[in-house]
PDB file of N, CA and C in Angstrom:
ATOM      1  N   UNK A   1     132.869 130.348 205.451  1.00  0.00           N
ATOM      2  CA  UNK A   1     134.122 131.046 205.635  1.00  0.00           C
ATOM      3  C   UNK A   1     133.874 132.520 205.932  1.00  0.00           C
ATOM      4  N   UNK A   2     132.857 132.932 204.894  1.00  0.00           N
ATOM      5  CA  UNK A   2     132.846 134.794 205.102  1.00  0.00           C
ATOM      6  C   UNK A   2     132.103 134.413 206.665  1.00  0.00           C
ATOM      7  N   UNK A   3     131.533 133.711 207.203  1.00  0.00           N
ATOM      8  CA  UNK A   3     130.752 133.919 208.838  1.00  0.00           C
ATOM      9  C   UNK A   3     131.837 133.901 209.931  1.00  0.00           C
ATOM     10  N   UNK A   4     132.653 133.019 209.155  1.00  0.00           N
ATOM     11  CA  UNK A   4     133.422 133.132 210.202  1.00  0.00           C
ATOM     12  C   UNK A   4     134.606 134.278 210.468  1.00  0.00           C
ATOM     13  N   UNK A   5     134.533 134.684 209.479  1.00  0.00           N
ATOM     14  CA  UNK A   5     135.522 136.175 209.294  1.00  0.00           C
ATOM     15  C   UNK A   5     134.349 137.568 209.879  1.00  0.00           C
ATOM     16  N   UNK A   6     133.337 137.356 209.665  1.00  0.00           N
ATOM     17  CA  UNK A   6     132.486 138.271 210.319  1.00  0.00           C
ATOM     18  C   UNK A   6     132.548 138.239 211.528  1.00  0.00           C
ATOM     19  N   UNK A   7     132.135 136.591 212.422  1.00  0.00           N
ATOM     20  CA  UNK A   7     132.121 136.538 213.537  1.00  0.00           C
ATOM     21  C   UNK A   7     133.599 136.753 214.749  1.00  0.00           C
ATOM     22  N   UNK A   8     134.933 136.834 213.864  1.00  0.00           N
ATOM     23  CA  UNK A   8     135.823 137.645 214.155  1.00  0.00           C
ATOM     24  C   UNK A   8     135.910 138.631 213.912  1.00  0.00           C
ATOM     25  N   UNK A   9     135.680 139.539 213.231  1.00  0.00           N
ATOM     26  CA  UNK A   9     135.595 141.047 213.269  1.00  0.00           C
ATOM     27  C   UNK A   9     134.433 141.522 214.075  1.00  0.00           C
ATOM     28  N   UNK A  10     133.384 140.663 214.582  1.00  0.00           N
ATOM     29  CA  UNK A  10     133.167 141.500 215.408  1.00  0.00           C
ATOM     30  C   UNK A  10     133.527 141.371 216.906  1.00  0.00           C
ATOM     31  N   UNK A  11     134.027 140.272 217.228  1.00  0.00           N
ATOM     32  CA  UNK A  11     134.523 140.102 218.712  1.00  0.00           C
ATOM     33  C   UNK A  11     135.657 140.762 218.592  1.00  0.00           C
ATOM     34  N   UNK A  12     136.675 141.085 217.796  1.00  0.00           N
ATOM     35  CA  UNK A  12     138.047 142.230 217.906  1.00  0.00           C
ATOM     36  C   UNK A  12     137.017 142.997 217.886  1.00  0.00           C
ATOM     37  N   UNK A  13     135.958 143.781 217.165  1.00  0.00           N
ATOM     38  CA  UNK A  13     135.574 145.287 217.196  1.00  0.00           C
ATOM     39  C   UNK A  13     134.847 145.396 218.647  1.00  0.00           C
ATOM     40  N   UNK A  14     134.352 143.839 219.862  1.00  0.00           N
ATOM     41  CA  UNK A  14     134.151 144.328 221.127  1.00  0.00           C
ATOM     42  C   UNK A  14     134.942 144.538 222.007  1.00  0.00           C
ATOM     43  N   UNK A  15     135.957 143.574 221.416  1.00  0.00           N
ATOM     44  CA  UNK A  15     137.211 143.690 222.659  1.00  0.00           C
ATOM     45  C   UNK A  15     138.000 145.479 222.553  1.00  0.00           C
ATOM     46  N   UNK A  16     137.698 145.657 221.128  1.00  0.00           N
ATOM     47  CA  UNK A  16     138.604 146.880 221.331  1.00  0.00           C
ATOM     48  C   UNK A  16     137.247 148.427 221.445  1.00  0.00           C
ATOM     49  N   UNK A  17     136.144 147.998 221.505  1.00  0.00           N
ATOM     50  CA  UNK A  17     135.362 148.887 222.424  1.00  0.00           C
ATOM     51  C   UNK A  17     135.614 148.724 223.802  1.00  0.00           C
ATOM     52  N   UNK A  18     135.518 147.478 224.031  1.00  0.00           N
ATOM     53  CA  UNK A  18     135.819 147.055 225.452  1.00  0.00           C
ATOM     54  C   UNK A  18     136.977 148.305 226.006  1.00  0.00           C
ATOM     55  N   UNK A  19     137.932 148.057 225.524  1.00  0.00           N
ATOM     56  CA  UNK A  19     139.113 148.696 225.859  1.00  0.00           C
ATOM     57  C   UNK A  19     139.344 150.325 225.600  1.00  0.00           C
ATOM     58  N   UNK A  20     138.399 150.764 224.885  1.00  0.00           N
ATOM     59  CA  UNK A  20     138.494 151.867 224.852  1.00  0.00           C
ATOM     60  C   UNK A  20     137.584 152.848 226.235  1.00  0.00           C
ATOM     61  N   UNK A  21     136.684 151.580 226.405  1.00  0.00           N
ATOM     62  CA  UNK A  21     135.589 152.041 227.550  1.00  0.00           C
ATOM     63  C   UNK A  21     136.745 151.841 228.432  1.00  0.00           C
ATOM     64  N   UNK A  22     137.431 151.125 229.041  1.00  0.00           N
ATOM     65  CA  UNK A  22     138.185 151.234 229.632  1.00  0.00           C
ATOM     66  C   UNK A  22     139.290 152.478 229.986  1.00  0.00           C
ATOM     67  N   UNK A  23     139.827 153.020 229.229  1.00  0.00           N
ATOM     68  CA  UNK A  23     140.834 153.810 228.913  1.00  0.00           C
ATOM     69  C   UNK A  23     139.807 155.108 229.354  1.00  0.00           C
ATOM     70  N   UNK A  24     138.578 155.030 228.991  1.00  0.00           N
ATOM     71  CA  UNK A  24     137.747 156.425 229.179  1.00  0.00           C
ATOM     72  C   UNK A  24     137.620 156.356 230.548  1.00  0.00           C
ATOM     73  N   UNK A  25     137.251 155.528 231.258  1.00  0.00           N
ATOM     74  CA  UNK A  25     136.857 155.158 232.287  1.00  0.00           C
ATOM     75  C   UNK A  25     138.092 155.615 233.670  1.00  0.00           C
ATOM     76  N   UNK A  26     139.561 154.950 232.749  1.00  0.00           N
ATOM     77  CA  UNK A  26     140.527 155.574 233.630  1.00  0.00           C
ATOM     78  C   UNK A  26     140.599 156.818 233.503  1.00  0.00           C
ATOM     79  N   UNK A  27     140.199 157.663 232.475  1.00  0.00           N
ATOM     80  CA  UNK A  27     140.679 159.419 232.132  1.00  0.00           C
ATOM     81  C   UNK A  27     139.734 160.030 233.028  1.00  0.00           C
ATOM     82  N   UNK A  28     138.511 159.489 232.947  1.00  0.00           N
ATOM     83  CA  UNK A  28     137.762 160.211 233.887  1.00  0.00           C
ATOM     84  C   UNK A  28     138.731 160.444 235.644  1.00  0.00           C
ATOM     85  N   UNK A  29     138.496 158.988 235.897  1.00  0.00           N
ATOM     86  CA  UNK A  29     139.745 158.960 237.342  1.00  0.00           C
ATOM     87  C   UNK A  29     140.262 159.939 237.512  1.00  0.00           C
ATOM     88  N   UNK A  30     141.256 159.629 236.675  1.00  0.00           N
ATOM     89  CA  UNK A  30     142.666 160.527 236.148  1.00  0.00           C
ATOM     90  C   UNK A  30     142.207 162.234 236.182  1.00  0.00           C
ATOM     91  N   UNK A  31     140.891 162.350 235.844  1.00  0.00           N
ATOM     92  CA  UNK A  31     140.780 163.578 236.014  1.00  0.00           C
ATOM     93  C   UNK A  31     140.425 164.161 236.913  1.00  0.00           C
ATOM     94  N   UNK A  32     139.929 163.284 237.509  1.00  0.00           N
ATOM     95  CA  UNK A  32     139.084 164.330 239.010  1.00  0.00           C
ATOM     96  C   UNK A  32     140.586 164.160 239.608  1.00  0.00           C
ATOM     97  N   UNK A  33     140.065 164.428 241.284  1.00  0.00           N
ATOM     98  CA  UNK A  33     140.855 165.115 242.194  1.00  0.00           C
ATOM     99  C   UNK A  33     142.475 164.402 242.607  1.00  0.00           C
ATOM    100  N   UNK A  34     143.894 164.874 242.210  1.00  0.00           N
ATOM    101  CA  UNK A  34     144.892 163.696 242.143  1.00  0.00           C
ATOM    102  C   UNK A  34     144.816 163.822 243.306  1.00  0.00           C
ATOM    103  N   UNK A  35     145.225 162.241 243.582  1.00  0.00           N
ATOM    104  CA  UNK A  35     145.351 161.132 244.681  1.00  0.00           C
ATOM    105  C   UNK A  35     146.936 161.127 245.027  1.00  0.00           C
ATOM    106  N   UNK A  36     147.006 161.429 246.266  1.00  0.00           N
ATOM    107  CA  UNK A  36     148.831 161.254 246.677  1.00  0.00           C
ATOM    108  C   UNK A  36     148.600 159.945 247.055  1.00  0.00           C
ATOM    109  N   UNK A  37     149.851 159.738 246.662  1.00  0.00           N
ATOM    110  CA  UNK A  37     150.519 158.245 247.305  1.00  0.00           C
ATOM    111  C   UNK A  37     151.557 158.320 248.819  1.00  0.00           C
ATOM    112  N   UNK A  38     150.958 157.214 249.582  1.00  0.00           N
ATOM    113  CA  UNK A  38     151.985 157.609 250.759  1.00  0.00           C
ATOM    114  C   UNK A  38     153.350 157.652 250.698  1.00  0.00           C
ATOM    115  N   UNK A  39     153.916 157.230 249.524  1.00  0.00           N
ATOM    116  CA  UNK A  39     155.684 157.400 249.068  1.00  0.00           C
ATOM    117  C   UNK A  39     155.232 159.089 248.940  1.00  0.00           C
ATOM    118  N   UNK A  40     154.840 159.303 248.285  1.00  0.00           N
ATOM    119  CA  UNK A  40     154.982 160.864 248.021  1.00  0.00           C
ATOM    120  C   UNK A  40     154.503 161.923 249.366  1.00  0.00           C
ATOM    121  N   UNK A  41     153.705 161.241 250.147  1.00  0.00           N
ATOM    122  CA  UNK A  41     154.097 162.184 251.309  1.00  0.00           C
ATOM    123  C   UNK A  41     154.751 161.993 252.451  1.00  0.00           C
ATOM    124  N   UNK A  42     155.443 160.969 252.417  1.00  0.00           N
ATOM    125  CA  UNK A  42     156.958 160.649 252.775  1.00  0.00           C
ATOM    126  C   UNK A  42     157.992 161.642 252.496  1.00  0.00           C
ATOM    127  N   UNK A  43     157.830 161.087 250.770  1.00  0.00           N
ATOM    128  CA  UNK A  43     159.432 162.153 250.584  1.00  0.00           C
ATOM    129  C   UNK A  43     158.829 163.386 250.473  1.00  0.00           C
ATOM    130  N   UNK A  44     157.595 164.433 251.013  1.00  0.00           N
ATOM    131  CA  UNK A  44     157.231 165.704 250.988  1.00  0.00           C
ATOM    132  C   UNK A  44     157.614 165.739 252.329  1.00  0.00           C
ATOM    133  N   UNK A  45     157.149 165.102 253.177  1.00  0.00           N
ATOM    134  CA  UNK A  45     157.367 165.754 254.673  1.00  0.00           C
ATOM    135  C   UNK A  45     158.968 165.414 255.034  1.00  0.00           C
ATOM    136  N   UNK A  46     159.797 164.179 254.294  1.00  0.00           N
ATOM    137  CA  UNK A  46     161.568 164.354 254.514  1.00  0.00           C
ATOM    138  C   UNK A  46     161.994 165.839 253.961  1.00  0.00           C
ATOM    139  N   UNK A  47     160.941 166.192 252.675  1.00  0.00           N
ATOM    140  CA  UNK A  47     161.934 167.588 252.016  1.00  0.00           C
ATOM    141  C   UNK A  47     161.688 168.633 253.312  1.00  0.00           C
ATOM    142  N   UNK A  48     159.993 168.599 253.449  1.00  0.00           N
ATOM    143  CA  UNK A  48     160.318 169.746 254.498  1.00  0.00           C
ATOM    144  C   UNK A  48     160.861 169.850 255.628  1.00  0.00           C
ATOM    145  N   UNK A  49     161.165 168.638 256.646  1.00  0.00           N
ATOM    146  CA  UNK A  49     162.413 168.550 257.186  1.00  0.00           C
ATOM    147  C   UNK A  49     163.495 169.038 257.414  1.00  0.00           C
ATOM    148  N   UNK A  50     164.100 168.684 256.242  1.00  0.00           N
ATOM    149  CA  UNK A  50     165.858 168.960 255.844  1.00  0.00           C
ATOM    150  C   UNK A  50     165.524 170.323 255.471  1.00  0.00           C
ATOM    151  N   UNK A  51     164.527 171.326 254.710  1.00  0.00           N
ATOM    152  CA  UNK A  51     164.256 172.999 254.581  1.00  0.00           C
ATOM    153  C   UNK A  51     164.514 173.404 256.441  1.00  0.00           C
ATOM    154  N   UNK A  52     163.414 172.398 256.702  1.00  0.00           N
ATOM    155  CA  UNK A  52     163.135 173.395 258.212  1.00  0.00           C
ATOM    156  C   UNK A  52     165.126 173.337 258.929  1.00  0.00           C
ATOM    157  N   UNK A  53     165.608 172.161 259.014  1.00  0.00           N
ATOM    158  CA  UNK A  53     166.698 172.202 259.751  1.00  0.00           C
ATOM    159  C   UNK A  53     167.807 173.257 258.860  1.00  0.00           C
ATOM    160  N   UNK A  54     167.798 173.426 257.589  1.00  0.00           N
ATOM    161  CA  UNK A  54     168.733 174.512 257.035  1.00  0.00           C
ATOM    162  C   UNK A  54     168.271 175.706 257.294  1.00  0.00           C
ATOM    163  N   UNK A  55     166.950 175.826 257.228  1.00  0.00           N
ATOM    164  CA  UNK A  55     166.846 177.563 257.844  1.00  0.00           C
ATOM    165  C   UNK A  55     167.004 177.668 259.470  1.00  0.00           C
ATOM    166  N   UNK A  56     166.933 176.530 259.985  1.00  0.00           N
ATOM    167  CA  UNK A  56     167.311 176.961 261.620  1.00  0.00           C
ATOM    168  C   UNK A  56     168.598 177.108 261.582  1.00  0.00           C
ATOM    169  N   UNK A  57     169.541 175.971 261.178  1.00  0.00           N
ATOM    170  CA  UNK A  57     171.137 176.482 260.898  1.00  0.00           C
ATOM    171  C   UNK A  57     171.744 177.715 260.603  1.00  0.00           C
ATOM    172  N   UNK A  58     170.591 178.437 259.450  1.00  0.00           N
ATOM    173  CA  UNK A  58     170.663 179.852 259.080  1.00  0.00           C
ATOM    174  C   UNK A  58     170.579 180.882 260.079  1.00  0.00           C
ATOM    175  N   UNK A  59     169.503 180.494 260.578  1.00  0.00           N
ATOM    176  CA  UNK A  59     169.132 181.417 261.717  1.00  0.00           C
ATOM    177  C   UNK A  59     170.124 181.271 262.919  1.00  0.00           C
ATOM    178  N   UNK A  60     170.664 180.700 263.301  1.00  0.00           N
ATOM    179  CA  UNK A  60     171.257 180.416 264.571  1.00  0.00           C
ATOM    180  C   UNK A  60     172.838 180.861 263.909  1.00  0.00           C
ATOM    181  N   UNK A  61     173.046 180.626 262.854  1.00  0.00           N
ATOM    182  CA  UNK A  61     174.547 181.140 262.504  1.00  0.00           C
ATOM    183  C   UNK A  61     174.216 182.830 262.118  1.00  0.00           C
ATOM    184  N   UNK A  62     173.304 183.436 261.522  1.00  0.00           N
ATOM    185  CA  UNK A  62     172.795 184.761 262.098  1.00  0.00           C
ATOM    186  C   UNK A  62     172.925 185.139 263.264  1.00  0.00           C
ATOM    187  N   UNK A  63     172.610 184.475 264.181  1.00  0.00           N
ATOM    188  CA  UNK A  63     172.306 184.992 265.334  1.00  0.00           C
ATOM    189  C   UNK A  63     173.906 184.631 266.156  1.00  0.00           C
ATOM    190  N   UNK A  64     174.339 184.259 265.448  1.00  0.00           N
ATOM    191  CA  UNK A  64     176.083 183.881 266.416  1.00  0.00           C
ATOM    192  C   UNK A  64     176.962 185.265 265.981  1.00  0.00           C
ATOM    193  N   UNK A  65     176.548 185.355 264.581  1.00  0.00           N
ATOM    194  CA  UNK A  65     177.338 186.444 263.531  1.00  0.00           C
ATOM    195  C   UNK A  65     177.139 187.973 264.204  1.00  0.00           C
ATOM    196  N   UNK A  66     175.731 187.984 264.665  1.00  0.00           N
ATOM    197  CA  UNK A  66     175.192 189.096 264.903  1.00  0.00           C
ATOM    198  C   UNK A  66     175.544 189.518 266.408  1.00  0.00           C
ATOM    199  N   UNK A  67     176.292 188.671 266.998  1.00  0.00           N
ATOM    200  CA  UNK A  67     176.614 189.058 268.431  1.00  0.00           C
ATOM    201  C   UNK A  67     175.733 188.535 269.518  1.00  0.00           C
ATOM    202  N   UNK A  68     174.723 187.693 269.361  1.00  0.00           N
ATOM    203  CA  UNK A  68     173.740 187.218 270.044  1.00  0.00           C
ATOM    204  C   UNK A  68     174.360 186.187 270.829  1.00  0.00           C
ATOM    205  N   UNK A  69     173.909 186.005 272.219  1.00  0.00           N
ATOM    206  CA  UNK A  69     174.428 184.751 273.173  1.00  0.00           C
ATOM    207  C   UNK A  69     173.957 183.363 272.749  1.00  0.00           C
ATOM    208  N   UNK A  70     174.764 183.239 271.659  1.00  0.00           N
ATOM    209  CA  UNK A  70     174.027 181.414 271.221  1.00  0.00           C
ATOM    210  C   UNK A  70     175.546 180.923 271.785  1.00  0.00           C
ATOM    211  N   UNK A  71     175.486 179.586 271.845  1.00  0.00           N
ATOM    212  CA  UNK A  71     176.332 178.395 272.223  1.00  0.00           C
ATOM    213  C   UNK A  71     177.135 177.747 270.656  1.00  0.00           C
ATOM    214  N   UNK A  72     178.378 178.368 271.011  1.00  0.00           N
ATOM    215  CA  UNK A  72     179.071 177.474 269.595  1.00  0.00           C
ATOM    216  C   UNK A  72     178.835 176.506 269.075  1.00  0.00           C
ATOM    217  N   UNK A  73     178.623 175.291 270.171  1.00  0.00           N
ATOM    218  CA  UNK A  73     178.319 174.046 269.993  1.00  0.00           C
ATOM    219  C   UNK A  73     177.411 173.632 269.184  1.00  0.00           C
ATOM    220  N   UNK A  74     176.106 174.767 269.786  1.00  0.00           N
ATOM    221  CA  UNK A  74     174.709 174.667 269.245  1.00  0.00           C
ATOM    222  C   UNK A  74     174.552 174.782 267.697  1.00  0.00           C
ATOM    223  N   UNK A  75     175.484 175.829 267.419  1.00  0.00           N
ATOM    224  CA  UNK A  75     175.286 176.444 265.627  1.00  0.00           C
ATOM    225  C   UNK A  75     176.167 175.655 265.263  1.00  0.00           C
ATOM    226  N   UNK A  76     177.275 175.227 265.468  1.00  0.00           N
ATOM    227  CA  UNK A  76     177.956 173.847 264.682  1.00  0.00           C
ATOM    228  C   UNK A  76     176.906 172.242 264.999  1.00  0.00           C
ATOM    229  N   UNK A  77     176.442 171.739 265.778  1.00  0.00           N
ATOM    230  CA  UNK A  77     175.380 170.956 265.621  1.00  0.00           C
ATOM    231  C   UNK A  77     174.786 170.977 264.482  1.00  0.00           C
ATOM    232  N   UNK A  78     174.135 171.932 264.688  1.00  0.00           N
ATOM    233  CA  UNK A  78     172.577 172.371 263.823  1.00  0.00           C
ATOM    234  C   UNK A  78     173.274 172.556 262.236  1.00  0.00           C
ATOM    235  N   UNK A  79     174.538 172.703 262.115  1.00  0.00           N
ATOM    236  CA  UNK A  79     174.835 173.018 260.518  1.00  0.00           C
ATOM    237  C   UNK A  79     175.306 172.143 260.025  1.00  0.00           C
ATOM    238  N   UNK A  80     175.726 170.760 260.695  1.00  0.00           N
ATOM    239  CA  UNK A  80     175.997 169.765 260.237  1.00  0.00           C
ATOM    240  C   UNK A  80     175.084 168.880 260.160  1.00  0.00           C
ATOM    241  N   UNK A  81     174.158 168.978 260.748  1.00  0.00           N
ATOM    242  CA  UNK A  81     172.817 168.031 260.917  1.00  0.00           C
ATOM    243  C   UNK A  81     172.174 168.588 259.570  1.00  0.00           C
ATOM    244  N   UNK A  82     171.980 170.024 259.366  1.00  0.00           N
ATOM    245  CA  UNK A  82     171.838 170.237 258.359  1.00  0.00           C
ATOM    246  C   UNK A  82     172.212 169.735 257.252  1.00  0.00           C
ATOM    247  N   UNK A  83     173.723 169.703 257.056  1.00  0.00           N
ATOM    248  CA  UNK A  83     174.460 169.306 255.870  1.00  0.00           C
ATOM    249  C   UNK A  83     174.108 167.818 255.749  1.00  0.00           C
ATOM    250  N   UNK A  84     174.157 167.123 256.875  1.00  0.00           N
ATOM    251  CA  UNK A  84     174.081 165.375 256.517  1.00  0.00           C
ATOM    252  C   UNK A  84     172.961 165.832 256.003  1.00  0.00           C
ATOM    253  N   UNK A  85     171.791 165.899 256.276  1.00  0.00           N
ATOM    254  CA  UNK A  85     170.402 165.507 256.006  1.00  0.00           C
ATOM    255  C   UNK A  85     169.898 166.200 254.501  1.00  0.00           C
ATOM    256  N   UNK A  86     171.179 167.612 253.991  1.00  0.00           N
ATOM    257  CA  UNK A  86     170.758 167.333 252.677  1.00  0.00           C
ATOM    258  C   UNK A  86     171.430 166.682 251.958  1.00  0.00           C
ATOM    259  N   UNK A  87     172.579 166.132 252.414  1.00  0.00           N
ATOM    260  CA  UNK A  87     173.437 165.062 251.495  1.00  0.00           C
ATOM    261  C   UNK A  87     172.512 163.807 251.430  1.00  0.00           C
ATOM    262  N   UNK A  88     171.757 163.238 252.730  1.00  0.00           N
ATOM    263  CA  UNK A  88     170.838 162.319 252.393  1.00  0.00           C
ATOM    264  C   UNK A  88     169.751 162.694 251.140  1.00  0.00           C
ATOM    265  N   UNK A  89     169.386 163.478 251.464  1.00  0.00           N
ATOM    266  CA  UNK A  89     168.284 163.628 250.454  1.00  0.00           C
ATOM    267  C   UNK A  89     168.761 164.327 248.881  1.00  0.00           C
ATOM    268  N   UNK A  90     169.875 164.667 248.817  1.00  0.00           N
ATOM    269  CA  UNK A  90     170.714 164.618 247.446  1.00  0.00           C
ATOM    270  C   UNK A  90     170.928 162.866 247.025  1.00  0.00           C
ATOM    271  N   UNK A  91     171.613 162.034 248.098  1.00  0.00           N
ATOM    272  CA  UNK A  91     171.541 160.624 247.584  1.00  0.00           C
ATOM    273  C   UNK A  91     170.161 159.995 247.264  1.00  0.00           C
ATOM    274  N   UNK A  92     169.128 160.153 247.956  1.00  0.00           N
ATOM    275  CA  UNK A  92     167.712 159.480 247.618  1.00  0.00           C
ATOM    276  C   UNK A  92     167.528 160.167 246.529  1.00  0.00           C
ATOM    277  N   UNK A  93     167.649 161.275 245.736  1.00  0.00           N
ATOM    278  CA  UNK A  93     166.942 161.659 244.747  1.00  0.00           C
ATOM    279  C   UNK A  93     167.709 161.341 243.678  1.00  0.00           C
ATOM    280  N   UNK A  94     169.154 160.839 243.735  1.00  0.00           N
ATOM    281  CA  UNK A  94     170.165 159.839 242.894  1.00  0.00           C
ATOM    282  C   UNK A  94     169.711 158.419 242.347  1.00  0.00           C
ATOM    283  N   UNK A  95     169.152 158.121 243.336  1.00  0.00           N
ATOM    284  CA  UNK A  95     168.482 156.344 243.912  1.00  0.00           C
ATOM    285  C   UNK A  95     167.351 156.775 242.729  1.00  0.00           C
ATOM    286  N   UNK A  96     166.248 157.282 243.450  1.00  0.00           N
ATOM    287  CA  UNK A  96     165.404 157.673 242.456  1.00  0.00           C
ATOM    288  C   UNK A  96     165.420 157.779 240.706  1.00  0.00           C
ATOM    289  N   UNK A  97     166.238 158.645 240.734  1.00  0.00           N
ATOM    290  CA  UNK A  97     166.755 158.712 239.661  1.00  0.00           C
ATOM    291  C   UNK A  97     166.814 157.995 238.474  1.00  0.00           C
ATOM    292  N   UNK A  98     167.945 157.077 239.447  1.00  0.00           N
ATOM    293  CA  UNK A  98     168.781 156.267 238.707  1.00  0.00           C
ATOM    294  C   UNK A  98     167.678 155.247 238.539  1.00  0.00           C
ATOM    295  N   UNK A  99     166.952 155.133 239.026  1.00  0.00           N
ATOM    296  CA  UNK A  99     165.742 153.574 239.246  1.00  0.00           C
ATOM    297  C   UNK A  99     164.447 154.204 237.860  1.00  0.00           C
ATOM    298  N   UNK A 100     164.170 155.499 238.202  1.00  0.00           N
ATOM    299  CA  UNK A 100     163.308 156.082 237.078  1.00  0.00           C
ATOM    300  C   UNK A 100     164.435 155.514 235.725  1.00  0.00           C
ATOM    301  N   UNK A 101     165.643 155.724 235.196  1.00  0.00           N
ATOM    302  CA  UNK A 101     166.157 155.672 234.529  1.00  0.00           C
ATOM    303  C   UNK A 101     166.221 154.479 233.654  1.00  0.00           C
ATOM    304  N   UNK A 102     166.197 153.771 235.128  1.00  0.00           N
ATOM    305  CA  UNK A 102     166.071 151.728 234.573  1.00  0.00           C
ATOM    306  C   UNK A 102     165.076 151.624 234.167  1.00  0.00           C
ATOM    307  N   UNK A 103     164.033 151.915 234.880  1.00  0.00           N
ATOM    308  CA  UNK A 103     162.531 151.819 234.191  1.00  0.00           C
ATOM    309  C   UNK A 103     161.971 151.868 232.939  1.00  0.00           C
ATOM    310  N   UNK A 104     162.850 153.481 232.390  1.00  0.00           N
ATOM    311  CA  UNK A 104     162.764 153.417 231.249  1.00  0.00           C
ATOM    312  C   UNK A 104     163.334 152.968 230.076  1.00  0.00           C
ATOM    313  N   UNK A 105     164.526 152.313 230.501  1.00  0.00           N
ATOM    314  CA  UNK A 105     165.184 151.762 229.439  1.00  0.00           C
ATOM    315  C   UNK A 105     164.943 150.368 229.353  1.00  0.00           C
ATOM    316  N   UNK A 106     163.448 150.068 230.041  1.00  0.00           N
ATOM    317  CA  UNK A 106     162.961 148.229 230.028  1.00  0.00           C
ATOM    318  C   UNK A 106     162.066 148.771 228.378  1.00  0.00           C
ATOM    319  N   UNK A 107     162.474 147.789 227.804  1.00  0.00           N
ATOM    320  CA  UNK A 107     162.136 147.604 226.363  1.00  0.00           C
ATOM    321  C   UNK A 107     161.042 146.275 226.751  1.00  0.00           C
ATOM    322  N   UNK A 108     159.824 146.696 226.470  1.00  0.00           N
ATOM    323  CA  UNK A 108     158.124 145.723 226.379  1.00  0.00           C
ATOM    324  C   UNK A 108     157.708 145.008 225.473  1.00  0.00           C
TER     325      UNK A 108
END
């Protein structure tokens, strides 16, 4: 009986070396150089996007304000294209959100 209580304590005491080598093994990873994911430079190059089209909107409604020969058309375009595209990216970061949110309220 005591052998066999030995010979379980020590296969839990490898499995949970096992697992700790493991866990070290990921920290190391984890520590060197972070790794982007192509979702994340997705939604980096949509943010800079929707920046670049609001400061051109800026600029071009400057430049209407200021007496400069721009085209009405042009600076109402450009400020609504603006506006959709940060209302899009106000809704994706809702989506997001709301999905991070579910995630965490999954009980394991």
């Amino acid at each position: 009986m005591q052998l066999q209580k030995d010979d379980l304590f020590s296969r839990h005491q490898q499995q949970v070396q096992f697992m700790m080598d493991q866990v070290a093994t990921r920290n190391r990873v984890l520590e060197g150089e972070p790794k982007t994911s192509p979702f994340a430079n997705i939604l980096a190059n949509g943010i800079g996007r929707v920046n670049e089209m609001q400061l051109q909107s800026e600029d071009l409604v400057e430049q209407l304000l200021s007496g400069e020969d721009v085209n009405q058309a042009e600076v109402f375009t450009s400020v609504q294209k603006a506006d959709m595209s940060f209302r899009l990216l106000v809704q994706i970061r809702n989506k997001l959100m709301q999905a991070y949110e579910e995630l965490n309220s999954i009980r394991v």
